[in-house]
Protein backbone atom coordinates (compact mmCIF):
# COMPACT_ATOMS: atom_id res chain seq x y z
CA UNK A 1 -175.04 24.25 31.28
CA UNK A 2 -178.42 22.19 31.66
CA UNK A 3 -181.39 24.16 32.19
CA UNK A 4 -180.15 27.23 30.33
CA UNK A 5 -182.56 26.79 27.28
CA UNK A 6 -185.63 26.23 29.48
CA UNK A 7 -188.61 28.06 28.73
CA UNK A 8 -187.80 31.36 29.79
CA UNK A 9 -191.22 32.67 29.85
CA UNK A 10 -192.36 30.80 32.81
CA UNK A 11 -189.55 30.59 35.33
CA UNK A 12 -187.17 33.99 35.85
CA UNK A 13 -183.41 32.79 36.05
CA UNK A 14 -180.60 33.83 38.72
CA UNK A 15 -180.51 37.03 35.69
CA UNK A 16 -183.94 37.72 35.63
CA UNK A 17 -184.14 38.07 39.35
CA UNK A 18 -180.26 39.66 39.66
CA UNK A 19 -181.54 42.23 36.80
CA UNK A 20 -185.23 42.86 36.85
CA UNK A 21 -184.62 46.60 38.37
CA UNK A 22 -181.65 47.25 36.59
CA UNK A 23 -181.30 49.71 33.28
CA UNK A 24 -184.47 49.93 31.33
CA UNK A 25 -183.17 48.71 27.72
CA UNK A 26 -180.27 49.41 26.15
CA UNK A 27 -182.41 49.62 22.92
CA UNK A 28 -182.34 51.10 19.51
CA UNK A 29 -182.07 54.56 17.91
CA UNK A 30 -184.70 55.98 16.70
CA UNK A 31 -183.28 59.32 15.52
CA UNK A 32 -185.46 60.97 12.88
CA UNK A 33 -187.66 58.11 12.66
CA UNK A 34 -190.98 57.33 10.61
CA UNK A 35 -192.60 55.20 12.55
CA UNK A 36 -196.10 54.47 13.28
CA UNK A 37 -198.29 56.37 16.11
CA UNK A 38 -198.08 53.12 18.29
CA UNK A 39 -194.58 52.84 17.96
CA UNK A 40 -193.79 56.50 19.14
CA UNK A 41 -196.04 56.46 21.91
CA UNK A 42 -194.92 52.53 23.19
CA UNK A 43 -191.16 54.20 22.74
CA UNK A 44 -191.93 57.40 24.96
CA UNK A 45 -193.17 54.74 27.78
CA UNK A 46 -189.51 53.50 28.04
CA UNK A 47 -186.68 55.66 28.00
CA UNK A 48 -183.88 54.22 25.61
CA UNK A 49 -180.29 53.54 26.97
CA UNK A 50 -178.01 56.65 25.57
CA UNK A 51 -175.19 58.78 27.09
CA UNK A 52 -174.33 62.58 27.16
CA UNK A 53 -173.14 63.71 23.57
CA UNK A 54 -169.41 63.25 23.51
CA UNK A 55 -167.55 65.74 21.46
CA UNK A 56 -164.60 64.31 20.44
CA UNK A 57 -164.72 60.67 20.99
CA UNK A 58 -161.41 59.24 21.22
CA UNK A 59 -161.15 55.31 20.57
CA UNK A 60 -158.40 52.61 21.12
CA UNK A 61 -157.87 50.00 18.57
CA UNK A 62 -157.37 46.21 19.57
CA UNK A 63 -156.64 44.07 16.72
CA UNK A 64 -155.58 46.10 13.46
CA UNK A 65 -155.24 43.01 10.79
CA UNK A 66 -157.09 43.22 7.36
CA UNK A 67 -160.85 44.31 9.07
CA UNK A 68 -159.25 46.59 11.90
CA UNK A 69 -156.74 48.38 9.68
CA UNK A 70 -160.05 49.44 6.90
CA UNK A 71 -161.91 50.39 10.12
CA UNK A 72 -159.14 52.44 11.21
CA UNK A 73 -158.93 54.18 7.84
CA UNK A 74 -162.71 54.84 8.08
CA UNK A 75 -162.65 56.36 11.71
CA UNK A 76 -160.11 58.65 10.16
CA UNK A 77 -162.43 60.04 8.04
CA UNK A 78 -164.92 60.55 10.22
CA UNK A 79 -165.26 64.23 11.78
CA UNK A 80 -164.74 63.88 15.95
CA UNK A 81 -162.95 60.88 15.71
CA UNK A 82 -159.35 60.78 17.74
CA UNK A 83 -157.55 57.53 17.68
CA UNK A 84 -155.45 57.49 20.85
CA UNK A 85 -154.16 54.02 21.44
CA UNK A 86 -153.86 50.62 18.89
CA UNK A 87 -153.04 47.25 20.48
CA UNK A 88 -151.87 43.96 18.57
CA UNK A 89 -150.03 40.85 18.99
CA UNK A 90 -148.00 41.80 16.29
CA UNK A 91 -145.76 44.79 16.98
CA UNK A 92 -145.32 45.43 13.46
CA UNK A 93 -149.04 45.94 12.53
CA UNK A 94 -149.06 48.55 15.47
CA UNK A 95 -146.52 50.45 13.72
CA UNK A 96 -148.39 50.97 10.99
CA UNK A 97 -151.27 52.29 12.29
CA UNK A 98 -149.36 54.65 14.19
CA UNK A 99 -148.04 56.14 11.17
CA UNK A 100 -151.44 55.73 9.32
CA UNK A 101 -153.15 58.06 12.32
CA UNK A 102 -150.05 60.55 12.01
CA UNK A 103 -150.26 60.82 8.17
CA UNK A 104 -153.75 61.57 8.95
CA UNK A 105 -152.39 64.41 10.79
CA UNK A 106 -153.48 63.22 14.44
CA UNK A 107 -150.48 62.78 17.10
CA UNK A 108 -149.35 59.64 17.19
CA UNK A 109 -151.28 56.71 19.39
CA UNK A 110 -149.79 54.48 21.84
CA UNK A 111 -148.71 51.49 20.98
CA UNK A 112 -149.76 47.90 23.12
CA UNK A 113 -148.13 44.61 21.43
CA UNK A 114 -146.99 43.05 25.37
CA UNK A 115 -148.96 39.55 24.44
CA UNK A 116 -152.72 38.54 23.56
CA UNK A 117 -153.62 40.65 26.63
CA UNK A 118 -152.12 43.74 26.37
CA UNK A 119 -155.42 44.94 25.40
CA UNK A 120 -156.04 45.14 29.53
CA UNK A 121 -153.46 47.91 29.56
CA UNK A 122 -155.02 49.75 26.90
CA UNK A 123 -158.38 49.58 28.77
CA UNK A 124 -156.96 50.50 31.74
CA UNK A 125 -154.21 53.29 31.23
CA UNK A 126 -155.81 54.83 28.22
CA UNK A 127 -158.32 57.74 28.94
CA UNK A 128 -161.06 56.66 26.12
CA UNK A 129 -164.62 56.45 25.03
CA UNK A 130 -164.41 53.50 22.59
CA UNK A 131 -162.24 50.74 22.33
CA UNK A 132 -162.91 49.08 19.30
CA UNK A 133 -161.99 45.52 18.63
CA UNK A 134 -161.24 43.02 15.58
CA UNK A 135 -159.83 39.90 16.92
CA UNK A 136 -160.16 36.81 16.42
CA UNK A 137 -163.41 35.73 17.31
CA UNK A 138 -162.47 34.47 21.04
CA UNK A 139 -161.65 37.57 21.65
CA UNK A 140 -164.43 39.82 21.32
CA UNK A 141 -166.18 39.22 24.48
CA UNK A 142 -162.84 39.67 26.86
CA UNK A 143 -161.73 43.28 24.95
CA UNK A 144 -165.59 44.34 25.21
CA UNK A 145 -165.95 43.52 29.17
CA UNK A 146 -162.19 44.66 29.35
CA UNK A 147 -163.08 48.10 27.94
CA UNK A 148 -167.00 48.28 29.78
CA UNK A 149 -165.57 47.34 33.10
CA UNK A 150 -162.94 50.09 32.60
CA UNK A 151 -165.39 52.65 32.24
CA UNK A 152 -165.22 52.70 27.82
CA UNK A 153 -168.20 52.08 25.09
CA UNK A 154 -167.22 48.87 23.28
CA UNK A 155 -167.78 47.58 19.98
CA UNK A 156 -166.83 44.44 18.46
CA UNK A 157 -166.60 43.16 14.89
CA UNK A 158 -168.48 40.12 14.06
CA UNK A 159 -169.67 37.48 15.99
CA UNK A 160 -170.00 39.21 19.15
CA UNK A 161 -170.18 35.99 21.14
CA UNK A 162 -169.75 32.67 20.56
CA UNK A 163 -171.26 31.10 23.30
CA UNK A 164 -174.42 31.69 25.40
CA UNK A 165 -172.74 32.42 28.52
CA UNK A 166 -170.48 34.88 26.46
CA UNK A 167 -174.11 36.50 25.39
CA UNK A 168 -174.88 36.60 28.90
CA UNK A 169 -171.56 38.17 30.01
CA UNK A 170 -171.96 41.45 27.44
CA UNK A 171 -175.62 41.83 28.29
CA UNK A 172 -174.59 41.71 32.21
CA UNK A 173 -171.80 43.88 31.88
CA UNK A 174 -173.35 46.79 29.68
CA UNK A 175 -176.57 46.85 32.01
CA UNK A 176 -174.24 46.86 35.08
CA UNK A 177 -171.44 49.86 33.92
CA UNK A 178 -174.53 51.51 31.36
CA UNK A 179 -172.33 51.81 28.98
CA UNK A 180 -172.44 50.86 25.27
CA UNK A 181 -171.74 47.42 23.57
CA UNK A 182 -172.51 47.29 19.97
CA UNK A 183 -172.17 44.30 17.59
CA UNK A 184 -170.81 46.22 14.17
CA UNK A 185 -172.92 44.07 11.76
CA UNK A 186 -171.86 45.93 8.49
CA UNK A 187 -174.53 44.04 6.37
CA UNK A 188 -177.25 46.26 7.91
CA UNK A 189 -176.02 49.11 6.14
CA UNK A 190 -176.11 47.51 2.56
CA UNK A 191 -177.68 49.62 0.44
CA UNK A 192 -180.04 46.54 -0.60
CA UNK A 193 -180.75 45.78 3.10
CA UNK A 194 -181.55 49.29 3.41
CA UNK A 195 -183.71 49.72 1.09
CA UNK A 196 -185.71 46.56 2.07
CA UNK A 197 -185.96 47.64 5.53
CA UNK A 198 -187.56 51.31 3.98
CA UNK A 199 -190.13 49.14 2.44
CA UNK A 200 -191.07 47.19 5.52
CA UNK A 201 -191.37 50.04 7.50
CA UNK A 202 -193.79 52.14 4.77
CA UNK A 203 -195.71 48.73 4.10
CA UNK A 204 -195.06 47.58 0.55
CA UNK A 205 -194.75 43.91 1.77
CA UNK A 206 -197.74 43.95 4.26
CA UNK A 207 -197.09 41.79 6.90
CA UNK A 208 -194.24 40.16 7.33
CA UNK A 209 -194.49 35.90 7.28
CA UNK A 210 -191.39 34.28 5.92
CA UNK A 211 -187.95 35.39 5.16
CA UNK A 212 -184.56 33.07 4.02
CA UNK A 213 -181.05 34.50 4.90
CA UNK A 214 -177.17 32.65 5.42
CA UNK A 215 -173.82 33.52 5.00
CA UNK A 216 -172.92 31.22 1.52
CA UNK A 217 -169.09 31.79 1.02
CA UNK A 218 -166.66 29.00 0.36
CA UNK A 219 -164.22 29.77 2.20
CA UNK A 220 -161.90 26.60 1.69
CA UNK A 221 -159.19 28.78 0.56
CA UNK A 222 -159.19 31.18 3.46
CA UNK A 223 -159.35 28.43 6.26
CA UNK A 224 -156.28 27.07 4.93
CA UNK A 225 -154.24 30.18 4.56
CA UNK A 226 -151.36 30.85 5.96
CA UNK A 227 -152.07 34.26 7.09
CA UNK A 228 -155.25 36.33 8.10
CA UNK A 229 -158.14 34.74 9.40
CA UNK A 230 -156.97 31.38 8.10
CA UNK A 231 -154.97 31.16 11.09
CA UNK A 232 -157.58 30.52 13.68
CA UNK A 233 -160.88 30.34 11.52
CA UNK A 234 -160.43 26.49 10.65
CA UNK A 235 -160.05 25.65 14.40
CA UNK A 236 -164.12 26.51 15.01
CA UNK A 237 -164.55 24.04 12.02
CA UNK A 238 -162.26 21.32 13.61
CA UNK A 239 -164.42 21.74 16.82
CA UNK A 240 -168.10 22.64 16.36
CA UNK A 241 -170.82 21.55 14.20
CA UNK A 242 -172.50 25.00 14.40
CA UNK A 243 -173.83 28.15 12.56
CA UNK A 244 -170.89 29.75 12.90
CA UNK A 245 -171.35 32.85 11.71
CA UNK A 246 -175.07 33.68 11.07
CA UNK A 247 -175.03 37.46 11.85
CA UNK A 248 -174.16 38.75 8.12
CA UNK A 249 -177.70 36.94 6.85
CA UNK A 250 -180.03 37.25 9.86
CA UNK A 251 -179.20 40.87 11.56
CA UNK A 252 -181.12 42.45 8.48
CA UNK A 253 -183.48 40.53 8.69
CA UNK A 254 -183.90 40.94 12.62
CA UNK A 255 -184.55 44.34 11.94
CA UNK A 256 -187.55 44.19 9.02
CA UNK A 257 -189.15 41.58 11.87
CA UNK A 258 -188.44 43.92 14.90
CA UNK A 259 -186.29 41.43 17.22
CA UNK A 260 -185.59 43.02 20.47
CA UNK A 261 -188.12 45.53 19.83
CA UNK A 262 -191.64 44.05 19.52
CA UNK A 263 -190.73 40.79 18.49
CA UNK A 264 -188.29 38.05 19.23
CA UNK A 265 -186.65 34.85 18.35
CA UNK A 266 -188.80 32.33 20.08
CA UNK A 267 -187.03 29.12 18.94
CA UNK A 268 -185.39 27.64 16.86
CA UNK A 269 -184.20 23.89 15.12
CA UNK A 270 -181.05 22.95 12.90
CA UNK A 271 -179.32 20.01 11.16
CA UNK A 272 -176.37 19.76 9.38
CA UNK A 273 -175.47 17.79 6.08
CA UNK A 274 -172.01 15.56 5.74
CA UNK A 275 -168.85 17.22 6.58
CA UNK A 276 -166.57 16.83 3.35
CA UNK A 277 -165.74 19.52 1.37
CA UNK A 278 -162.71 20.72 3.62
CA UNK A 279 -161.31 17.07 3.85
CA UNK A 280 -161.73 16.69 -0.18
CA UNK A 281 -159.95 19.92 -0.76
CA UNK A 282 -157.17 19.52 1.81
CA UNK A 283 -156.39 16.15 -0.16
CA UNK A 284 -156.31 18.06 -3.55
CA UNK A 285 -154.15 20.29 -2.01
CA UNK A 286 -152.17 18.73 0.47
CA UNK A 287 -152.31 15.56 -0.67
CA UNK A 288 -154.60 12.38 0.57
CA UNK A 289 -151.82 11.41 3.45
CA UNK A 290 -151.38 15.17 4.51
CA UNK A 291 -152.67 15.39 8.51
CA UNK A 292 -155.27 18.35 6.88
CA UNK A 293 -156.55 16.01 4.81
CA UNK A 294 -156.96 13.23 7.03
CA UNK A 295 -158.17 15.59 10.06
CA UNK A 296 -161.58 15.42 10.87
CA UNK A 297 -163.80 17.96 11.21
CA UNK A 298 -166.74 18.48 12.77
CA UNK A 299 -168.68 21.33 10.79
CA UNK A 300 -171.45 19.88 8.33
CA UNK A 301 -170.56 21.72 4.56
CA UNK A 302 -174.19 22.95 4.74
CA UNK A 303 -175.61 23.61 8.29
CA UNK A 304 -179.81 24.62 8.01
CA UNK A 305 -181.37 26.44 10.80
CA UNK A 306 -185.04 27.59 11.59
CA UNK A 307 -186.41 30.37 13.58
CA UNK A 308 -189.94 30.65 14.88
CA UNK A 309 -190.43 34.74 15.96
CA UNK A 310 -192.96 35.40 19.15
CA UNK A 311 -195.20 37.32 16.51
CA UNK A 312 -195.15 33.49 14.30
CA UNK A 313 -192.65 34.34 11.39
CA UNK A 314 -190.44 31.78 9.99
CA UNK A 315 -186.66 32.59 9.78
CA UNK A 316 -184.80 29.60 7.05
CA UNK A 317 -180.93 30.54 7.76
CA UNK A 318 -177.96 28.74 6.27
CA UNK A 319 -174.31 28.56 7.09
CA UNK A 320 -172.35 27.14 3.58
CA UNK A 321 -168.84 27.49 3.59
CA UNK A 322 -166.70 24.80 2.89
CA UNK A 323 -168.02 23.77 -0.82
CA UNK A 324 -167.90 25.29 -4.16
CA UNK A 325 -169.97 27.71 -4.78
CA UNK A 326 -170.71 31.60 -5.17
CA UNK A 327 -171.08 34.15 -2.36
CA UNK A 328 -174.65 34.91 -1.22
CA UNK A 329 -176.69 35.90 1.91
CA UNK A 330 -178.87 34.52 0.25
CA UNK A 331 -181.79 37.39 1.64
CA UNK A 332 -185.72 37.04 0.95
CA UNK A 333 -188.54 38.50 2.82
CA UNK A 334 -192.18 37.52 2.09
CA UNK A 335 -195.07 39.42 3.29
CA UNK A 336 -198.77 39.65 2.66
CA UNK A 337 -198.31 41.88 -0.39
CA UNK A 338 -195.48 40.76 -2.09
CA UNK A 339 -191.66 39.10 -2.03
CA UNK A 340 -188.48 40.60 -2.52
CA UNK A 341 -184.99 38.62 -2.71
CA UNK A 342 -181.41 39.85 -3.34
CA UNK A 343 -178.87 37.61 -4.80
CA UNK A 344 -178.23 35.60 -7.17
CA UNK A 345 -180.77 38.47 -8.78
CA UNK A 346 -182.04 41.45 -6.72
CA UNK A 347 -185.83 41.22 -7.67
CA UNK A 348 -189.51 41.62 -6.25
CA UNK A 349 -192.98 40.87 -6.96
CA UNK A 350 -195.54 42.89 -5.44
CA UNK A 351 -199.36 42.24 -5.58
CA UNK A 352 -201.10 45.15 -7.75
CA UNK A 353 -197.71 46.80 -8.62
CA UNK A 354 -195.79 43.82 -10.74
CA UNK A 355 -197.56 43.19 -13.86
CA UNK A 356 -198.87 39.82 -13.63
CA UNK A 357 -197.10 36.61 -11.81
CA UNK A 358 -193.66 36.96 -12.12
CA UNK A 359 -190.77 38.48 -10.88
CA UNK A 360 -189.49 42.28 -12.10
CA UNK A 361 -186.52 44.33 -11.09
CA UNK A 362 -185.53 45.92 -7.87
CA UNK A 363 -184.31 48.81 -9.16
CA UNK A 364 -187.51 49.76 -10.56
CA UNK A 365 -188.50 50.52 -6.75
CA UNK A 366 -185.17 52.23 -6.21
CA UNK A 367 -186.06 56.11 -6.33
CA UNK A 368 -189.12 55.21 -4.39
CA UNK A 369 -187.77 53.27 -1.68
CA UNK A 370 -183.88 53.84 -1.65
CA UNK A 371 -182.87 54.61 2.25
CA UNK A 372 -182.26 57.85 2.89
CA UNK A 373 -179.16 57.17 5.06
CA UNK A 374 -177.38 55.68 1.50
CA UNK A 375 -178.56 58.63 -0.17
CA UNK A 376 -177.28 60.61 2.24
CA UNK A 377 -174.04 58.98 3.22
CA UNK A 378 -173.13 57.74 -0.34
CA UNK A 379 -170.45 60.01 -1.57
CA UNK A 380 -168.88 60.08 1.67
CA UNK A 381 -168.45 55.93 1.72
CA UNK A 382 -168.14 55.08 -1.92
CA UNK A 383 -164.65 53.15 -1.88
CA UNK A 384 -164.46 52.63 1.95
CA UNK A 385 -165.00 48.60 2.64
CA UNK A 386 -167.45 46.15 1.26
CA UNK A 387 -169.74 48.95 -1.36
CA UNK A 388 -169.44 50.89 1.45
CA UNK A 389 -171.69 49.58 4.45
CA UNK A 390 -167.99 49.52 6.68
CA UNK A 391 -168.12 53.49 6.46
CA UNK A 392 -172.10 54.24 7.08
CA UNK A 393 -171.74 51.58 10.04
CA UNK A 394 -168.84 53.39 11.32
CA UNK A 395 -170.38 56.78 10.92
CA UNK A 396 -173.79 56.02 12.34
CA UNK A 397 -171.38 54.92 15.56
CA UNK A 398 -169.63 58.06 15.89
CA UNK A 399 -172.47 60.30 14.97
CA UNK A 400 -175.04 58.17 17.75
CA UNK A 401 -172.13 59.15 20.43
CA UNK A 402 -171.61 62.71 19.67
CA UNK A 403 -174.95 63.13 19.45
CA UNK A 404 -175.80 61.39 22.61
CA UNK A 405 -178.63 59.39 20.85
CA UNK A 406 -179.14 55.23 21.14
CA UNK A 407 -177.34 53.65 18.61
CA UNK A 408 -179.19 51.47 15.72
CA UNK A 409 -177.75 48.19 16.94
CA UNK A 410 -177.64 47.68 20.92
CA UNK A 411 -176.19 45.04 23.40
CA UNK A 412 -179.44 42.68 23.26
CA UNK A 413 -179.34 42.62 19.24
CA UNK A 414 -175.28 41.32 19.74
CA UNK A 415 -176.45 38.90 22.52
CA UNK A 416 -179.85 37.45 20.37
CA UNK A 417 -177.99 37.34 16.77
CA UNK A 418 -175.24 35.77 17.98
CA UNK A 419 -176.94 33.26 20.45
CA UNK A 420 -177.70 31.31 17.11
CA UNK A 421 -174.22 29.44 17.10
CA UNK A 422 -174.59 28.08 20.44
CA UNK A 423 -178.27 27.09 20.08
CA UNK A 424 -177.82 25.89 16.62
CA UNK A 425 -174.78 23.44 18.06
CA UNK A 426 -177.29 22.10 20.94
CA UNK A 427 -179.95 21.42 18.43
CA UNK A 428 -178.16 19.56 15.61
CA UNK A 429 -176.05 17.72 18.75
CA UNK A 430 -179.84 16.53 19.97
CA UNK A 431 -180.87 15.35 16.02
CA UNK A 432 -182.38 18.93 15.48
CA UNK A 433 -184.09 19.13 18.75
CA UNK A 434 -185.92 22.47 19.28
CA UNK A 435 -184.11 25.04 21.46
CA UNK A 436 -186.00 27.84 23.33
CA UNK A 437 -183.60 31.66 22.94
CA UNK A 438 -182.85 33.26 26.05
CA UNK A 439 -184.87 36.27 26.94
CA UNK A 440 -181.87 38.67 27.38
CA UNK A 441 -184.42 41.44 27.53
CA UNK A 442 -186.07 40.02 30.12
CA UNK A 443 -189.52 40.73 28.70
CA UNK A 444 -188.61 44.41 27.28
CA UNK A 445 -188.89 42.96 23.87
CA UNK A 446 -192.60 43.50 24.13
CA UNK A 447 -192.23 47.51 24.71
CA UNK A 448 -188.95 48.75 22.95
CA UNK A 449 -189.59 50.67 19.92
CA UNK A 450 -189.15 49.68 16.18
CA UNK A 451 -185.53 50.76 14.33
CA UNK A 452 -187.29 53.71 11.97
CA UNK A 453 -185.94 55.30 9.03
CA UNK A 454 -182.55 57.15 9.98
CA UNK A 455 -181.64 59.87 7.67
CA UNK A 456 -178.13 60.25 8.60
């Protein structure tokens, strides 16, 4: 797709000009924000995208494996949540949720399992407001413009694209049916992540310069499975030298920094190390003659990527998942004031608070700056998927639509967070040549307001 990456800010493209009167900004909710004077008044100058409160929302299901089944169960505890329709390849897995929602003591959804596009059906028989999907990954964009086009919110689990033109497709879509499209990055709802993002927004770091993030999981095991994700996950490893997943690390971070929203990714550069780890544990495994030992595959064990922000920060994010080592996301954000990092140790150092120069404990800042949505929310998710991010994502959904209020993560967040896999490929292709984002605000970036402090 040559010219795609070209400097954006000078020359409009056939979207630009196809879009430029179209809805003002799908942007985020602001709720019961604490935000700064500036903020408010720059967010009353441009109405944010939202739709009449809806009651009951009903939702369809497509894709109910490990991650949709735990969503599921979560949208069953929510209050004015009906689950009307589920859709799978697998008839079986259908089944199940259908008695899952009738246990639950809701009638009993229809069932779709006619092929990998039965979801079409759903979209366009079922009378819905959400159709929710976790597919594989080449699959998210179709359900979503499936479900917009037929007149239903979407939301998709995680990547929401793969591709730029796929970014392109859900940002054309929502503007053009003004309807929803959320990304459901969980990992902004970590109570850590939370709490970080309280402390940006009431100053403790000062201004932001630097921050590290990744998704660090070696996940060797899994892409070698014979079920699950392990079915079609090592395929994107066979094929693409790529951040392939950068969305866990870098969506919390998007949000301290105000992508989208005041800021935004300007460019960015990657390079990859050696690709050996799943070759060396295929042959351990397999054997040295077995075909996954002896396949070759293009993902680098360690792929590095670097984002420059409009407003000058540096963004270090890493994609590490095919040698041994210990989960991390690997967060840090550095300001002007201080530092703060979560995992291997969740610590900070702030100037004139931290008693000389050295690290001390998070949780000595935790009554101070703990996010009042956790607080809030905490009893209710405790249990429910991952320390219990799955359930506040999946509530602050729900409670956005019935409310009628923008949701915390829009269309243009899905679009820009994602956007990293394809640009990331281009750049380490071109020995880590730099690679301009695509404005998919078209310049609204510079007037939506900040995400501020939800209280749920």
């Amino acid at each position: 797709m040559p010219g795609i990456h070209e400097r954006k800010k000078r020359h409009p493209n056939r979207r630009d000009i196809l879009k430029m009167g179209t809805l003002a900004g799908l942007s985020i909710a602001v709720g019961k924000a604490n935000v700064s004077a500036e903020t408010t008044k720059r967010g009353h100058a441009r109405s944010q995208f939202k739709v009449k409160p809806i009651d009951l929302v009903r939702v369809g299901f497509v894709g109910v494996g490990g991650m949709g089944t735990s969503h599921v169960r979560n949208f069953l505890n929510i209050e004015g949540v009906e689950i009307k329709a589920v859709c799978d390849i697998v008839e079986g897995k259908v089944k199940r949720i259908q008695n899952l929602v009738q246990k639950a003591g809701q009638p009993k959804p229809e069932g779709y399992s006619r092929g990998e596009t039965d979801f079409k059906r759903l979209c366009q028989q079922e009378d819905l407001d959400l159709v929710f999907t976790a597919t594989p990954w080449r699959w998210h964009v179709p359900v979503c413009v499936a479900a917009m086009e037929a007149g239903k919110h979407a939301a998709t689990e995680v990547p929401a694209a793969t591709t730029i033109e796929e970014c392109w497709q859900l940002v054309e879509t929502a503007e053009k049916t003004k309807l929803h499209c959320i990304m459901m990055e969980n990992c902004c709802y970590d109570r850590i992540e939370l709490m970080i993002l309280n402390m940006v927004r009431k100053g403790l770091l000062g201004e932001l310069l630097n921050a590290e993030c990744g998704y660090l999981h070696d996940l060797r095991g899994l892409k070698f499975g014979n079920g699950g994700e392990g079915l079609w996950r090592i395929a994107h490893s066979i094929k693409r030298n790529a951040d392939l997943y950068p969305t866990h690390g870098l969506g919390p971070i998007a949000q301290c920094m105000n992508i989208n929203r005041g800021n935004q990714f300007d460019h960015l550069v990657s390079m990859s190390s050696n690709s050996r780890g799943l070759n060396l544990y295929a042959a351990r495994r397999f054997g040295p003659e077995h075909p996954k030992a002896k396949q070759i595959y293009a993902l680098g064990d360690v792929v590095t990527t670097m984002i420059k922000t409009a407003k000058g920060q540096s963004i270090v994010v890493k994609h590490d998942t095919d040698a041994p080592r210990p989960y991390s996301r690997s967060i840090m954000l550095q300001g002007t004031k201080g530092i703060v990092r979560k995992y291997p140790e969740e610590k900070i150092h702030i100037e004139g608070r931290t008693r000389g120069n050295k690290w001390e404990p998070l949780s000595n800042y935790s009554e101070e700056f703990s996010h009042p949505l956790w607080n809030n929310l905490r009893s209710k998710s405790k249990g429910r998927g991952h320390g219990g991010m799955d359930f506040i994502e999946n509530y602050r959904l729900v409670d956005c639509l019935r409310k009628g209020e923008p949701l915390d993560m829009d269309v243009y967040d899905a679009a820009s967070w994602s956007a990293v896999t394809e640009l990331s490929e281009r750049s380490i292709a071109g020995r880590s040549k730099s690679m301009d984002f695509p404005d998919f605000t078209r310049g609204l970036w510079k007037t939506n307001p900040a995400l501020g402090i939800i209280e749920g």
